[in-house]
PDB file of N, CA and C in Angstrom:
ATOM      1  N   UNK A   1    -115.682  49.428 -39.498  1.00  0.00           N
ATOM      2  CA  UNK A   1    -114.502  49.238 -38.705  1.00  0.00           C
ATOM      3  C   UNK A   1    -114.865  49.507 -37.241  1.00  0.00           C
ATOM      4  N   UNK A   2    -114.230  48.809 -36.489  1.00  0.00           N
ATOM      5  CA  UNK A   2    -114.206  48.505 -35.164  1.00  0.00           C
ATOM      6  C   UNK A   2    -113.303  49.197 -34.119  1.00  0.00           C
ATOM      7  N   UNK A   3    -113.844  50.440 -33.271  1.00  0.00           N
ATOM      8  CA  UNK A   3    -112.815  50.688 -32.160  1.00  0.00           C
ATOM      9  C   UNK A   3    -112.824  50.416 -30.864  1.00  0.00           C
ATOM     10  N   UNK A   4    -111.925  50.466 -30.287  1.00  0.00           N
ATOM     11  CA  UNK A   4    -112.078  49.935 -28.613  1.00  0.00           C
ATOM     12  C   UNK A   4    -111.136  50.788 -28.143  1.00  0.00           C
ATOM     13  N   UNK A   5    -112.773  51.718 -26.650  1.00  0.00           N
ATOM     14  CA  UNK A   5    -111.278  52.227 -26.067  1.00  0.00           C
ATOM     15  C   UNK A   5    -111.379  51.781 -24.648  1.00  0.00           C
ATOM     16  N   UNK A   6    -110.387  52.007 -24.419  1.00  0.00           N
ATOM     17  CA  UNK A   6    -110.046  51.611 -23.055  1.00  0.00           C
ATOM     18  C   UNK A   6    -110.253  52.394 -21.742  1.00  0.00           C
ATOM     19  N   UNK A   7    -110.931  52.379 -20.644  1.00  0.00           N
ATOM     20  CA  UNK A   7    -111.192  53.522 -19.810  1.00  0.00           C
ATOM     21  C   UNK A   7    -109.613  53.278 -18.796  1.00  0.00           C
ATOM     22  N   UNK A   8    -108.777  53.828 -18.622  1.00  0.00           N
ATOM     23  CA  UNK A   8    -107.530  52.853 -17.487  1.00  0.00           C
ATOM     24  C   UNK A   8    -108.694  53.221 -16.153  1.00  0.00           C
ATOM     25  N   UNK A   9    -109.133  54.342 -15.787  1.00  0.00           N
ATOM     26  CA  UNK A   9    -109.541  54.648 -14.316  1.00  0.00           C
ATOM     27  C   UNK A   9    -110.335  53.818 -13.680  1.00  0.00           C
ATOM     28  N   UNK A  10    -111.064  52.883 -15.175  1.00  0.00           N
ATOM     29  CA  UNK A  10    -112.529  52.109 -14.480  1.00  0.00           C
ATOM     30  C   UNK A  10    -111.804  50.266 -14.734  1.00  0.00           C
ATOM     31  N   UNK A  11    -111.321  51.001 -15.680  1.00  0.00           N
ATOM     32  CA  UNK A  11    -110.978  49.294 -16.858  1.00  0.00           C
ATOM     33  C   UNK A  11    -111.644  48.940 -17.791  1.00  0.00           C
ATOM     34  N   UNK A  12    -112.532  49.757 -17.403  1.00  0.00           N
ATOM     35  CA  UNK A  12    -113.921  49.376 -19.058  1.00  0.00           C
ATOM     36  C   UNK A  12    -113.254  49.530 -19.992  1.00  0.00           C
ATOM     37  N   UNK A  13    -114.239  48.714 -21.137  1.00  0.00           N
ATOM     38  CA  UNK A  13    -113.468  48.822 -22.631  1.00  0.00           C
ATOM     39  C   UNK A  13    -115.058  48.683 -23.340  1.00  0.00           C
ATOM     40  N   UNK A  14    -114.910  49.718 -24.246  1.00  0.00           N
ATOM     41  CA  UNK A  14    -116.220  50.165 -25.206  1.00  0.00           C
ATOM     42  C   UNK A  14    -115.413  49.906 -26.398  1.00  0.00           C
ATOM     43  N   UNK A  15    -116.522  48.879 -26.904  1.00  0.00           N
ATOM     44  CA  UNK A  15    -116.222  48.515 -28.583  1.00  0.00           C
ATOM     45  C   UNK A  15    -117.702  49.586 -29.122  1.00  0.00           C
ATOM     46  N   UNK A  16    -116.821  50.116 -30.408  1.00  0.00           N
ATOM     47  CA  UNK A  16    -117.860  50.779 -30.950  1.00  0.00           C
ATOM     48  C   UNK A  16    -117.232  50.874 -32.482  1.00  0.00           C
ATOM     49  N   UNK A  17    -118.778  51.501 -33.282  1.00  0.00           N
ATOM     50  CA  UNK A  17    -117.897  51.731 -34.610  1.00  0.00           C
ATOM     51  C   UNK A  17    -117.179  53.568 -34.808  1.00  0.00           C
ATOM     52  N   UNK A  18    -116.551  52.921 -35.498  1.00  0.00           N
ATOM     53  CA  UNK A  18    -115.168  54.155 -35.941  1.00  0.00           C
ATOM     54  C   UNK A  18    -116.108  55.294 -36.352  1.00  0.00           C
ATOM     55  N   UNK A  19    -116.040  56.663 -36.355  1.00  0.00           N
ATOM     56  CA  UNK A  19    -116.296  57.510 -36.446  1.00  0.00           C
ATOM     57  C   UNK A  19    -115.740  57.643 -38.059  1.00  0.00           C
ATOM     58  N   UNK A  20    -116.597  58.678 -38.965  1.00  0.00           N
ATOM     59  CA  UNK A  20    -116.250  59.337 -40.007  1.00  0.00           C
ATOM     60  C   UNK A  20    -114.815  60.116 -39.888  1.00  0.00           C
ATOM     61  N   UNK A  21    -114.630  60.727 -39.126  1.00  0.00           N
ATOM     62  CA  UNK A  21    -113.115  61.344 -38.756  1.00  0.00           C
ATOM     63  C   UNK A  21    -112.308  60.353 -38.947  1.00  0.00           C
ATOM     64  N   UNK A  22    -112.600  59.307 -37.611  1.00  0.00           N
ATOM     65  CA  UNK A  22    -111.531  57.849 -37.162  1.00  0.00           C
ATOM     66  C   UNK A  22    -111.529  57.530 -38.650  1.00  0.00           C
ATOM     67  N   UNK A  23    -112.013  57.033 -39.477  1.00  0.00           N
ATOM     68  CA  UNK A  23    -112.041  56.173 -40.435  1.00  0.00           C
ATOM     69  C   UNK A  23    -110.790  57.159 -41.807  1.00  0.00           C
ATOM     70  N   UNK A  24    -111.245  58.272 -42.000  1.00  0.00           N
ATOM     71  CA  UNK A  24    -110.524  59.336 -42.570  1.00  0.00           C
ATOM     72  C   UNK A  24    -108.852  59.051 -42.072  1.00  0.00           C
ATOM     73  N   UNK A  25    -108.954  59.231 -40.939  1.00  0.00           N
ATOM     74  CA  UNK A  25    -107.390  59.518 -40.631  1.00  0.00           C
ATOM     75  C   UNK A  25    -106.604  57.940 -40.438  1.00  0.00           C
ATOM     76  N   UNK A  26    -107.371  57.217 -40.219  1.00  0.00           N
ATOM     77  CA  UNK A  26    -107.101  56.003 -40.497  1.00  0.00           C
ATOM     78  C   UNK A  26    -106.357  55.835 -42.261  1.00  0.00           C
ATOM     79  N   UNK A  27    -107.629  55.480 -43.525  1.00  0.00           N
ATOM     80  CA  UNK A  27    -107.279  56.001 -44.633  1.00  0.00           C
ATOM     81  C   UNK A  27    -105.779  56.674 -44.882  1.00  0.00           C
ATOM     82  N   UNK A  28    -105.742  58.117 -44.103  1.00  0.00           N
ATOM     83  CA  UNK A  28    -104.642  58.811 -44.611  1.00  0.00           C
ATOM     84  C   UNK A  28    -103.321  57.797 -44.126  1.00  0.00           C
ATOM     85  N   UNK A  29    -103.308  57.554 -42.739  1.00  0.00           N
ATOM     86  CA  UNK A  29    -102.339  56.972 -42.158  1.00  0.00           C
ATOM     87  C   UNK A  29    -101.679  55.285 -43.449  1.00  0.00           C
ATOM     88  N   UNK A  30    -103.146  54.611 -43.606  1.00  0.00           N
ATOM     89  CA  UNK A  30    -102.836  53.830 -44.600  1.00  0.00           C
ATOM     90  C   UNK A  30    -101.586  54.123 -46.032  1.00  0.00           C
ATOM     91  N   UNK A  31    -102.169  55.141 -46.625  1.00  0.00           N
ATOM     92  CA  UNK A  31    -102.036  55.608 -47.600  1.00  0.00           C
ATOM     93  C   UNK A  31    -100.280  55.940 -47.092  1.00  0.00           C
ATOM     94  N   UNK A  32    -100.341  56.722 -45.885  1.00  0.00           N
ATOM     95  CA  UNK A  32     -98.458  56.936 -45.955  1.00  0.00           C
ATOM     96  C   UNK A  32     -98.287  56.350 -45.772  1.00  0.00           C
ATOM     97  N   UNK A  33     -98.459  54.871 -45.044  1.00  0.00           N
ATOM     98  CA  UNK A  33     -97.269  54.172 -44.962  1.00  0.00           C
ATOM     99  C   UNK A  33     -97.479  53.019 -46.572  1.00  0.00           C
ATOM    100  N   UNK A  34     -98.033  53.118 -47.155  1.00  0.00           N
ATOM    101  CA  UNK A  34     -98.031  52.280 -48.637  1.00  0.00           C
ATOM    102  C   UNK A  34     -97.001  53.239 -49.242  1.00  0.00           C
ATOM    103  N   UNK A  35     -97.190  54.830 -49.231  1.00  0.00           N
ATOM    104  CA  UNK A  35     -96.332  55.730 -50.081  1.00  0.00           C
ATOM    105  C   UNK A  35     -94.774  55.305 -49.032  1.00  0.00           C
ATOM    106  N   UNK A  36     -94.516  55.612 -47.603  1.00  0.00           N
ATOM    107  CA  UNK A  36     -93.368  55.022 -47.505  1.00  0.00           C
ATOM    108  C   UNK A  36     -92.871  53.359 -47.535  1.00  0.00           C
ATOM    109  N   UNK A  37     -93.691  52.898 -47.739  1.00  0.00           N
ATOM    110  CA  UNK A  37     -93.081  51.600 -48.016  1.00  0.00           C
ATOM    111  C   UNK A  37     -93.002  51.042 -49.218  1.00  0.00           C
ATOM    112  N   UNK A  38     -93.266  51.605 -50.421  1.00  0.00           N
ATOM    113  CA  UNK A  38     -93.020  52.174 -51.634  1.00  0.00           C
ATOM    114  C   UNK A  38     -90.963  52.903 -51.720  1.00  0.00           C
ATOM    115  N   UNK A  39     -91.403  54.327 -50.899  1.00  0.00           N
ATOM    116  CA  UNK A  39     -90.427  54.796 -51.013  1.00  0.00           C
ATOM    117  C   UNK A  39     -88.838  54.223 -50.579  1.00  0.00           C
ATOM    118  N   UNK A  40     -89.307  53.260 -49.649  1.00  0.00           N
ATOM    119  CA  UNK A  40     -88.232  52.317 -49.038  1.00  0.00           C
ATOM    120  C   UNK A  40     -88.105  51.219 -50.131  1.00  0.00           C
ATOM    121  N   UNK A  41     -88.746  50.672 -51.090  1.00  0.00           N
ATOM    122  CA  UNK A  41     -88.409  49.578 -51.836  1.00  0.00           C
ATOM    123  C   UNK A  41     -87.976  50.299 -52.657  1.00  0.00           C
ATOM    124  N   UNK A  42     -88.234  51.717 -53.416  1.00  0.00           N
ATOM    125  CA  UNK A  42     -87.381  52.582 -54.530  1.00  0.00           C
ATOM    126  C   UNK A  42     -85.972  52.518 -54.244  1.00  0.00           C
ATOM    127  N   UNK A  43     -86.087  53.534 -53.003  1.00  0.00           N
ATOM    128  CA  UNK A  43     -84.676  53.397 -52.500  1.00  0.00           C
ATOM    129  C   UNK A  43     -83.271  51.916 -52.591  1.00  0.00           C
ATOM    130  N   UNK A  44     -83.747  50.916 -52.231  1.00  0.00           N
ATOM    131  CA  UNK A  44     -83.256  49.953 -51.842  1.00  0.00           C
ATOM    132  C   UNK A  44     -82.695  49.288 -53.182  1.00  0.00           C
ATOM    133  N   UNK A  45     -83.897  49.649 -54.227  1.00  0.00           N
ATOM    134  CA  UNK A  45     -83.531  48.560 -55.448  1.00  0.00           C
ATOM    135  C   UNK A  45     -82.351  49.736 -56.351  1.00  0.00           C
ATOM    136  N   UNK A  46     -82.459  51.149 -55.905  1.00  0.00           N
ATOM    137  CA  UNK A  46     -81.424  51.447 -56.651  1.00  0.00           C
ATOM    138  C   UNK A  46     -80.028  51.858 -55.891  1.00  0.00           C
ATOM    139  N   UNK A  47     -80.079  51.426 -54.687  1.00  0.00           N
ATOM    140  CA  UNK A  47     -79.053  50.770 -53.846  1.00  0.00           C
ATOM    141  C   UNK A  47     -78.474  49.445 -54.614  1.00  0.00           C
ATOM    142  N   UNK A  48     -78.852  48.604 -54.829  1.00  0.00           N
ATOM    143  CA  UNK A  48     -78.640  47.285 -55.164  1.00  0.00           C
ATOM    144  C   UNK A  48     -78.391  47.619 -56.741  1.00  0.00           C
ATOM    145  N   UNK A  49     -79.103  48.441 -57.697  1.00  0.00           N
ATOM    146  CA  UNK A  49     -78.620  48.633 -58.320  1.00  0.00           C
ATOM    147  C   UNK A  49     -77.299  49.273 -58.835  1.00  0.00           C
ATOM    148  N   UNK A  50     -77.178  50.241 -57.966  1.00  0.00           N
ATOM    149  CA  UNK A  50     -75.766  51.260 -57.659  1.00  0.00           C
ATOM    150  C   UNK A  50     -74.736  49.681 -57.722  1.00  0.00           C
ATOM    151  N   UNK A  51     -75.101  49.004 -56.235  1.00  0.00           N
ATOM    152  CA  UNK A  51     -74.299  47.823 -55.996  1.00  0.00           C
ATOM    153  C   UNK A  51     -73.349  46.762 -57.075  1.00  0.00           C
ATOM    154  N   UNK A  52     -74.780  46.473 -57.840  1.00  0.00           N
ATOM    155  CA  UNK A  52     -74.737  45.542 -58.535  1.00  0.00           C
ATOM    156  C   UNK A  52     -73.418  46.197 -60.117  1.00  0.00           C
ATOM    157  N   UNK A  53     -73.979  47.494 -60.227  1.00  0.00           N
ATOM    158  CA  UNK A  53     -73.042  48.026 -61.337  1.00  0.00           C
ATOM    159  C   UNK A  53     -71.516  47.928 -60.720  1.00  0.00           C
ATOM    160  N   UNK A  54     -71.284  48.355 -59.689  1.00  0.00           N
ATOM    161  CA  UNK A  54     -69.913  48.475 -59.517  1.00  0.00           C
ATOM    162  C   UNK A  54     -69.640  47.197 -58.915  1.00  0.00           C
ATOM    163  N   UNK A  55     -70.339  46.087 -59.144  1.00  0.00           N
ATOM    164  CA  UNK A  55     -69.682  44.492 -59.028  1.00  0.00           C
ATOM    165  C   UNK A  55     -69.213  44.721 -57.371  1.00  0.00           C
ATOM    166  N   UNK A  56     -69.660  45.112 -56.536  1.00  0.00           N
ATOM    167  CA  UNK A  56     -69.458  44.960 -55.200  1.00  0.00           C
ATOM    168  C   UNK A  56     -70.582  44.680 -54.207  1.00  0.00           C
ATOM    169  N   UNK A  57     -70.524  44.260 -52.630  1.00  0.00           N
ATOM    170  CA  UNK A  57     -71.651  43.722 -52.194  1.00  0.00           C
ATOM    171  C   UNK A  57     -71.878  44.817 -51.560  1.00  0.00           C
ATOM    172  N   UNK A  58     -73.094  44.362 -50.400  1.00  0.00           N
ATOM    173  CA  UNK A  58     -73.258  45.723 -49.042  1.00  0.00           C
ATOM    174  C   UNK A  58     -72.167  45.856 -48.308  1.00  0.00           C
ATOM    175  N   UNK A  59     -71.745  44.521 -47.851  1.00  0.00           N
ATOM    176  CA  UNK A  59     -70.622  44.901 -47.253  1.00  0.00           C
ATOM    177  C   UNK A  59     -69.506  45.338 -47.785  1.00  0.00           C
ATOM    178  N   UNK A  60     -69.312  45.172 -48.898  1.00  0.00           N
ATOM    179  CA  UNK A  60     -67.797  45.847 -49.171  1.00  0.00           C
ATOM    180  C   UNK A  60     -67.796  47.432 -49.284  1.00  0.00           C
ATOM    181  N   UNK A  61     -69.356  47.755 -49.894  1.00  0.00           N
ATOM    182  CA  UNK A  61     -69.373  49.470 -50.172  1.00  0.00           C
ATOM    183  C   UNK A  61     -69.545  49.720 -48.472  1.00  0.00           C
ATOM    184  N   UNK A  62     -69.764  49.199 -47.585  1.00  0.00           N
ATOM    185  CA  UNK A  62     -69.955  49.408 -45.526  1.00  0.00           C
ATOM    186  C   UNK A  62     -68.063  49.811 -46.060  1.00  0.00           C
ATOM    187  N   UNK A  63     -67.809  48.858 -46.225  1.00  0.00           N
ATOM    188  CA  UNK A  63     -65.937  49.067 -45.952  1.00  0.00           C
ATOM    189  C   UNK A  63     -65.546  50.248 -46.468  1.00  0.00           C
ATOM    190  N   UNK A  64     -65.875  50.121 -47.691  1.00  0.00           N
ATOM    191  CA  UNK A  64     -64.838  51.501 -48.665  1.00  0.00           C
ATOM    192  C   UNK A  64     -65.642  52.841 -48.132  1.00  0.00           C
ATOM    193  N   UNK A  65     -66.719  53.018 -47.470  1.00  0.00           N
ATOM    194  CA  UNK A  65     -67.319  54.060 -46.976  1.00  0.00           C
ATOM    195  C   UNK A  65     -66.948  54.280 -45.770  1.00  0.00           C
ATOM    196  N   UNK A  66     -66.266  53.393 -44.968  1.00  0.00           N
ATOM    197  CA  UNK A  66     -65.827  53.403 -43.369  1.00  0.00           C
ATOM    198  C   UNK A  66     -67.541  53.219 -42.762  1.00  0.00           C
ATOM    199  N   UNK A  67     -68.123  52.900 -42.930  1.00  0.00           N
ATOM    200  CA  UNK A  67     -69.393  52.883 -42.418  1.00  0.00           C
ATOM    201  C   UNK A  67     -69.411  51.693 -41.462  1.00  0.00           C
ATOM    202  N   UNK A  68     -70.384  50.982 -40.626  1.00  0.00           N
ATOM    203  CA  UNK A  68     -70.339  49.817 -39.749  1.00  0.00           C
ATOM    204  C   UNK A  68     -71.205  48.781 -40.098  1.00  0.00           C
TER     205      UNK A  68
END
């Protein structure tokens, strides 16, 4: 993997490879957002499921909740 940084004072820009660290925290960063974007499709389908049981849409449970 490939980083580039940017100097602002000069303007230079150094491409280099990612460091053992860089690459690590990279990894982790991956990994949460798969676990939250996971956790956002859990959420959602038992939203829709909630929905779907009581035969109403998004917007109507927005209404009966006073929500916007």
């Amino acid at each position: 993997m490939q980083v580039t940084e940017h100097n602002i004072a000069t303007g230079e820009s150094i491409v280099r490879d990612a460091t053992e660290s860089e690459l690590k925290k990279f990894q982790s960063w991956k990994e949460y957002d798969e676990k939250l974007e996971a956790a956002k499709a859990e959420a959602q389908a038992k939203r829709q499921a909630l929905l779907d049981k009581l035969g109403i849409t998004e917007d109507e449970a927005r209404l009966l909740l006073g929500g916007n």
